[in-house]
Each structure stands twice: as structure tokens, then as C-alpha cells.
N, C-alpha and C. Protein backbone atom coordinates (compact mmCIF):
# COMPACT_ATOMS: atom_id res chain seq x y z
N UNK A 1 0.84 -1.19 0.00
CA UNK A 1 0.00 0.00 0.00
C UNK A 1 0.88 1.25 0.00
N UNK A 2 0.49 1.91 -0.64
CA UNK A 2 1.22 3.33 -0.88
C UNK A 2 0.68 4.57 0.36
N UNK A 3 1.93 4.71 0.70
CA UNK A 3 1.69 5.68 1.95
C UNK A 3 1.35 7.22 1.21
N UNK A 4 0.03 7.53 1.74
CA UNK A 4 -0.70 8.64 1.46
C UNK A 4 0.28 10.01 1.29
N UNK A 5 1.28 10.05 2.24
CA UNK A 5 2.34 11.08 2.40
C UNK A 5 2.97 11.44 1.89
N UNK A 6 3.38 10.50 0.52
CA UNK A 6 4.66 10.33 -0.25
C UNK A 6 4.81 11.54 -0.74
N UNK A 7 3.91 12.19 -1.55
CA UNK A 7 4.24 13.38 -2.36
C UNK A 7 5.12 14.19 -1.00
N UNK A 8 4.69 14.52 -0.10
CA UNK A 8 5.59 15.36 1.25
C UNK A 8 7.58 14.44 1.41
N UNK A 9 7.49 13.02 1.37
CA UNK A 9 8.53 12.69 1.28
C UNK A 9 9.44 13.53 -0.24
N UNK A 10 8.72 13.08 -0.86
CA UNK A 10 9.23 13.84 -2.54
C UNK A 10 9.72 14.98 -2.41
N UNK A 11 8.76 16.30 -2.10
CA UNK A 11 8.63 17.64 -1.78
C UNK A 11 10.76 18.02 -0.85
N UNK A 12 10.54 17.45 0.31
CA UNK A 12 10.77 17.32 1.52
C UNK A 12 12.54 17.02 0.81
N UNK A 13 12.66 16.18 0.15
CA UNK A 13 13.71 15.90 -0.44
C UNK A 13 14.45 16.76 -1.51
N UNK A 14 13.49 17.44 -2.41
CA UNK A 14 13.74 18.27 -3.65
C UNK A 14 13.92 19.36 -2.71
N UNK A 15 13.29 19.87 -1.71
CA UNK A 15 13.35 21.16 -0.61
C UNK A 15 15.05 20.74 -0.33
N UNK A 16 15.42 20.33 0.16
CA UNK A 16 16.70 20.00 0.81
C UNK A 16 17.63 19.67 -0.05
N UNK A 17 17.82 19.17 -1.51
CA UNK A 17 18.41 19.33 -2.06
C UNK A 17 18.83 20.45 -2.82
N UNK A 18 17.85 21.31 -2.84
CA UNK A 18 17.93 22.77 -2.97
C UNK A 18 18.62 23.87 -2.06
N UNK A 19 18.98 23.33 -1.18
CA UNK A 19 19.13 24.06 0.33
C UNK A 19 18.40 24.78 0.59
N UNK A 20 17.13 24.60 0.79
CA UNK A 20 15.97 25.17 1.38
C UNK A 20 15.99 24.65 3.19
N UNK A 21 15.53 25.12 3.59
CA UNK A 21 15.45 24.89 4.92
C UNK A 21 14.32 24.00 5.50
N UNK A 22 14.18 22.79 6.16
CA UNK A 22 12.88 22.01 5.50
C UNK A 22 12.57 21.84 7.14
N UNK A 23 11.74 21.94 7.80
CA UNK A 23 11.53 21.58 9.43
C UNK A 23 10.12 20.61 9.03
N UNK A 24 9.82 19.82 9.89
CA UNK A 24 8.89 18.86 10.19
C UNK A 24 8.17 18.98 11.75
N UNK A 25 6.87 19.61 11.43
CA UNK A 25 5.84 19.55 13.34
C UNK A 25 7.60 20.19 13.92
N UNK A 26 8.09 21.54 13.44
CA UNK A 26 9.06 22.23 14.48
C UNK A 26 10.09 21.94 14.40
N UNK A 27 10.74 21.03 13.99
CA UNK A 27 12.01 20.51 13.93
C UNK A 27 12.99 20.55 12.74
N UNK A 28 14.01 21.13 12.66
CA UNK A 28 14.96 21.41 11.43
C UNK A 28 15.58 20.50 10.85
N UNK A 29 15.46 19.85 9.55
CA UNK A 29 16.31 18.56 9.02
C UNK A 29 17.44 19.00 8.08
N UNK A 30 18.68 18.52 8.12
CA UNK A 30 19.59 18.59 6.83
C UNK A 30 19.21 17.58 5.86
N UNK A 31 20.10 17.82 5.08
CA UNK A 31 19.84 16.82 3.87
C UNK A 31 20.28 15.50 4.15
N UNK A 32 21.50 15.75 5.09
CA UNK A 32 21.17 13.57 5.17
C UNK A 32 20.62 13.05 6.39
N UNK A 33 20.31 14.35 7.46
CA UNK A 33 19.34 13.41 8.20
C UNK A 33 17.52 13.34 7.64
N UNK A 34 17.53 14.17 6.29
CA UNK A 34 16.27 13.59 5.74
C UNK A 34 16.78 12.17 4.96
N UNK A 35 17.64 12.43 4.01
CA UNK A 35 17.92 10.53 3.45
C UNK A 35 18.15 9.97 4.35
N UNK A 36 18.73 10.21 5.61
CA UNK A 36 18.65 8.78 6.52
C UNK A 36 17.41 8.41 6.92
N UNK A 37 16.73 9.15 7.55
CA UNK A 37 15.10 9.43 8.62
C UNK A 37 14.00 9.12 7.24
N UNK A 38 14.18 9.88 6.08
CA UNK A 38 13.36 10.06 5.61
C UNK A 38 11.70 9.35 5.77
N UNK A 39 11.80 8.09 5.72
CA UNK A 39 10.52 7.25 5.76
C UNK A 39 9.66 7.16 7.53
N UNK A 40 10.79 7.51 8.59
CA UNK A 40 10.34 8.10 9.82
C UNK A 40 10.11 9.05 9.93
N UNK A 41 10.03 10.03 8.93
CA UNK A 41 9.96 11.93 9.30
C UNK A 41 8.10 11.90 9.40
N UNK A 42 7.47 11.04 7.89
CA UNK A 42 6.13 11.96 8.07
C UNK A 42 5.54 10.46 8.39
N UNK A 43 4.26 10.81 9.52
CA UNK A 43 3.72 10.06 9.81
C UNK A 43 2.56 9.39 8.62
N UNK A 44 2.40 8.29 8.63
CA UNK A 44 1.31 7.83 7.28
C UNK A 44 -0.17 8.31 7.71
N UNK A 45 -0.36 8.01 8.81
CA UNK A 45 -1.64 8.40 8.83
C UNK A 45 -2.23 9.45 9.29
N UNK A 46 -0.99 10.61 8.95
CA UNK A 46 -1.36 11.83 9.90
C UNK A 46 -1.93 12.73 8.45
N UNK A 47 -2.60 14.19 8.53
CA UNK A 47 -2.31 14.72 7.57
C UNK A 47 -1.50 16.12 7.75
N UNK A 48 -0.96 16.54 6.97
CA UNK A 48 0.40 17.67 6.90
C UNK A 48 0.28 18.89 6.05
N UNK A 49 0.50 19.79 6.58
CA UNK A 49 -0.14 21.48 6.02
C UNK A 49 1.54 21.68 5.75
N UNK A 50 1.24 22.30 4.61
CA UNK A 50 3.20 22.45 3.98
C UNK A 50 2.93 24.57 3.94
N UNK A 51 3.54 25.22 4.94
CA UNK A 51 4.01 26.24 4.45
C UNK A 51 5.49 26.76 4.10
N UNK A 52 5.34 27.87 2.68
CA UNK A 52 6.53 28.41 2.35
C UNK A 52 6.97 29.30 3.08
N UNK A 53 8.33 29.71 3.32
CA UNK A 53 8.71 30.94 3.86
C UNK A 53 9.91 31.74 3.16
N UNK A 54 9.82 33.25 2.91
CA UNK A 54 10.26 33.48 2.05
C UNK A 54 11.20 34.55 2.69
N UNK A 55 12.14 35.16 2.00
CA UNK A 55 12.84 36.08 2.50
C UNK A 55 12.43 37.86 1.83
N UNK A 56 13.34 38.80 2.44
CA UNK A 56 12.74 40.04 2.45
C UNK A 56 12.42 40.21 0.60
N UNK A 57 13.05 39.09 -0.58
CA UNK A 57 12.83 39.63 -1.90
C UNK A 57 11.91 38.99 -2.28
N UNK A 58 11.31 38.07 -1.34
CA UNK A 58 10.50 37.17 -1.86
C UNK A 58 10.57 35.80 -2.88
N UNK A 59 12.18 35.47 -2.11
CA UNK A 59 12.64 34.00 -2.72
C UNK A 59 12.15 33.16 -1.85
N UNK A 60 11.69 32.13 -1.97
CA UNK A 60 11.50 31.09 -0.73
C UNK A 60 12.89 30.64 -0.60
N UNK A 61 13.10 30.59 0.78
CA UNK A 61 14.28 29.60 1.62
C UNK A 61 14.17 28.69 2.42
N UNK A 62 12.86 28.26 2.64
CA UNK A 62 12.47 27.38 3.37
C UNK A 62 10.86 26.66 2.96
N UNK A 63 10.26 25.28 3.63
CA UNK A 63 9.44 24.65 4.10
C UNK A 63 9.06 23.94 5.17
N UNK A 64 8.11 24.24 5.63
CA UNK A 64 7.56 23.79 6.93
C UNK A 64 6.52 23.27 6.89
N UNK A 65 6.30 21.85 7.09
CA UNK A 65 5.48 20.69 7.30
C UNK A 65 5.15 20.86 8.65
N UNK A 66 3.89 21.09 8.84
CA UNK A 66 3.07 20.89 10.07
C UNK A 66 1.72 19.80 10.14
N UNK A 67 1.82 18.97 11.10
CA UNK A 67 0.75 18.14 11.13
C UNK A 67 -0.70 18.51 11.62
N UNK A 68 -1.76 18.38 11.20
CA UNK A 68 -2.76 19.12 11.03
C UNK A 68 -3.74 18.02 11.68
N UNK A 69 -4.18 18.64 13.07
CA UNK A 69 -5.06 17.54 14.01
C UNK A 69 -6.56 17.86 14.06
């Protein structure tokens, strides 16, 4: 069965390979503790609100995955 989340694993990965700044429910990940963690970061049966955050020119430098109860 395909975990509902995946597109956020995807996201979450392309974010960090970018050097975007990627936090999960508060918490800051690099890029290899997302390839290590990755499949422990988002919960399957939770669901997850993704906001951008951008800087003063209006580039995004970051994403933030919050779990949504």
C-alpha cells in the first residue's frame, strides 16, 4: 500500500536538495538526516499542512510541514 504522504517525502527531499530549509511539526532537518530518517519523518496516517517561507525579496528559503489535528 502506498503511503498517502509520499508526495511530502518527494517535496521534503527536492526542498533540501535545494538548500531550502525544511523543518517537520518544528524541527529542522539537513539533507542527510532527511535521506537517513526520511521514511520516519512523516507520519502515514497523519495529515500535513506544507508552508513556504520566504525572504525580504521574496525568494522562498524554506518549508515547513506541520501536522494538522
Amino acid at each position: 500500500m502506498r503511503n498517502k504522504n509520499q508526495w511530502i517525502l518527494m517535496d521534503i527531499e527536492e526542498a533540501s536538495k535545494k538548500g531550502l530549509e525544511v523543518c517537520i511539526d518544528g524541527k529542522e532537518y539537513t539533507y542527510s538526516d532527511i535521506m537517513r530518517k526520511k521514511r520516519y519523518l512523516v507520519k502515514e496516517n497523519a495529515n500535513y499542512m506544507s508552508d513556504y517561507i520566504y525572504d525580504e525579496q521574496g525568494k522562498v528559503v524554506g518549508v515547513h510541514y506541520n501536522k494538522i489535528k
